[in-house]
Protein backbone atom coordinates (compact mmCIF):
# COMPACT_ATOMS: atom_id res chain seq x y z
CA UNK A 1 150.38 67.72 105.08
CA UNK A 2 147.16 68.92 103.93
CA UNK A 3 143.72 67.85 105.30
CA UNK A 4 141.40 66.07 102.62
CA UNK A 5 138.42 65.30 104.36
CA UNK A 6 136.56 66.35 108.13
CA UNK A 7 134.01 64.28 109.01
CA UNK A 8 131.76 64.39 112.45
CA UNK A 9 129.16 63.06 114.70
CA UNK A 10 127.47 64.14 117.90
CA UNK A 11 125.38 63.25 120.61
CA UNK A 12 123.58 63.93 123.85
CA UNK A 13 123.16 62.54 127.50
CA UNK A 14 120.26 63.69 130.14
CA UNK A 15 120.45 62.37 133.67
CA UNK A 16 117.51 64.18 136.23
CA UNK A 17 118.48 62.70 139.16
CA UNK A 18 118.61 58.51 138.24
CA UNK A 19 121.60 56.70 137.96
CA UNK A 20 123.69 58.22 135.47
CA UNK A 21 123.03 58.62 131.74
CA UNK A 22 125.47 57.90 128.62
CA UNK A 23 125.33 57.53 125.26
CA UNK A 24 127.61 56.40 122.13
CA UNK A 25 128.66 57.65 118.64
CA UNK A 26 131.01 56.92 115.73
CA UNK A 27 132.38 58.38 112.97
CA UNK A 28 132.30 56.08 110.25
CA UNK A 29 135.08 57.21 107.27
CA UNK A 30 134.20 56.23 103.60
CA UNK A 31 137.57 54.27 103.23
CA UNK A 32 140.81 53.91 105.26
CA UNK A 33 142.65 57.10 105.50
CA UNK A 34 146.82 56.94 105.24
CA UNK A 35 146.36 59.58 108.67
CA UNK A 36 143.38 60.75 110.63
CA UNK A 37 143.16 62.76 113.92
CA UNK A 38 140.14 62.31 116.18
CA UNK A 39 139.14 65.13 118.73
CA UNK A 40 135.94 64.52 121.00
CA UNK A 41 134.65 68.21 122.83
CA UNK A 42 132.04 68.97 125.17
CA UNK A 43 129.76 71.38 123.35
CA UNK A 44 127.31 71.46 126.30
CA UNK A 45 128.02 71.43 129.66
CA UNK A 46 125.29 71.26 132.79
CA UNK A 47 124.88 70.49 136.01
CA UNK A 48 121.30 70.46 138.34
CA UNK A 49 122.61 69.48 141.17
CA UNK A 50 126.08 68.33 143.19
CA UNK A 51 127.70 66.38 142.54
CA UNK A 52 127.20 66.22 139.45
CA UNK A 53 130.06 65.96 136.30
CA UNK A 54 130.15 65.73 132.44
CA UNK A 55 132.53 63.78 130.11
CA UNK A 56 133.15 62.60 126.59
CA UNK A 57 136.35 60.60 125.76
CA UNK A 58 137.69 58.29 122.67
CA UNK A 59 136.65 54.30 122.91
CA UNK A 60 137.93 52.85 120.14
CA UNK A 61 138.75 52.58 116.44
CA UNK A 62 139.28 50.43 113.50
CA UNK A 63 142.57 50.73 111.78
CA UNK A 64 143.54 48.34 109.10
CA UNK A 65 140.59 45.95 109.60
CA UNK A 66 141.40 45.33 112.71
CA UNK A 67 139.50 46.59 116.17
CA UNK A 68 141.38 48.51 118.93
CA UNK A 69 139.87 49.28 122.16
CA UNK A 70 140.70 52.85 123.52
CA UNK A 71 140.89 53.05 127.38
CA UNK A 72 142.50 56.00 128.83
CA UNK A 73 139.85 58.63 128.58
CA UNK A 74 141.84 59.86 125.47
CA UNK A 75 140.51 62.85 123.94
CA UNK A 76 142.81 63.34 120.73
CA UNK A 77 144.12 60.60 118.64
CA UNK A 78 146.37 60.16 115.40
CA UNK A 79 145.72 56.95 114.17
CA UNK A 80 147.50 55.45 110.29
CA UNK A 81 144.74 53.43 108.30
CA UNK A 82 142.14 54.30 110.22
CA UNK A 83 138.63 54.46 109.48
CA UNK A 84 136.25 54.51 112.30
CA UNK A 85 136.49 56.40 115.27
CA UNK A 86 133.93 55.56 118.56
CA UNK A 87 133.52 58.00 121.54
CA UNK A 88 131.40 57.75 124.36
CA UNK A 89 129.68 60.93 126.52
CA UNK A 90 128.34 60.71 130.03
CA UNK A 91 126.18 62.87 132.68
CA UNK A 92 125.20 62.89 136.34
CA UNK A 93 122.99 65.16 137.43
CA UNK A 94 123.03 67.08 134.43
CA UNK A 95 123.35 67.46 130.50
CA UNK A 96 125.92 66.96 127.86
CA UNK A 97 126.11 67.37 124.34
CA UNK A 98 129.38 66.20 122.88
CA UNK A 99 130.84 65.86 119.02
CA UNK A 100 133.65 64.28 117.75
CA UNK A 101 135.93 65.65 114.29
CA UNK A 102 137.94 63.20 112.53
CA UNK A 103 140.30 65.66 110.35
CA UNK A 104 141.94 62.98 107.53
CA UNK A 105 145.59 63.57 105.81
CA UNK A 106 146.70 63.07 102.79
């Protein structure tokens, strides 16, 4: 199976010291595609005081039409018919920049 098409977002969180930061992203595709894998990654990682963490994580997609919510703090999925991916990134204490890939199969 070869890949036809990578497409990609990214975004940033700050938090100095408040409650928390987060922000959100998607990765719109141009059509539904028969097979596409989302990855999310922490490009940036950093921390200004304890405790303080960093994560990104899968929240969703459309497949088909049709919405699904995505709730297990998934990091890679493989979705058929799928053509937006959402993701979500968030900081305490410290900063985070995050992207996610969509790689799409033919």
């Amino acid at each position: 199976m070869a890949i036809q098409e990578i497409w990609c977002n990214s975004g940033w969180a700050y938090d100095d010291g408040s409650d928390g930061y987060s922000f959100s992203g998607a990765v719109n595709l141009p059509h539904e595609m028969p097979f596409a894998v989302a990855q999310v990654t922490l490009t940036r990682s950093a921390y200004f005081d304890t405790p303080g963490w960093n994560q990104v994580y899968i929240t969703g997609f459309t497949a088909g039409g049709n919405p699904v919510p995505v709730t297990d703090g998934s990091v890679v999925l493989g979705i058929n018919n799928a053509d937006r991916f959402t993701f979500e990134g968030d900081t305490l204490e410290g900063a985070i920049t995050a992207a996610m890939t969509v790689f799409c199969f033919e």
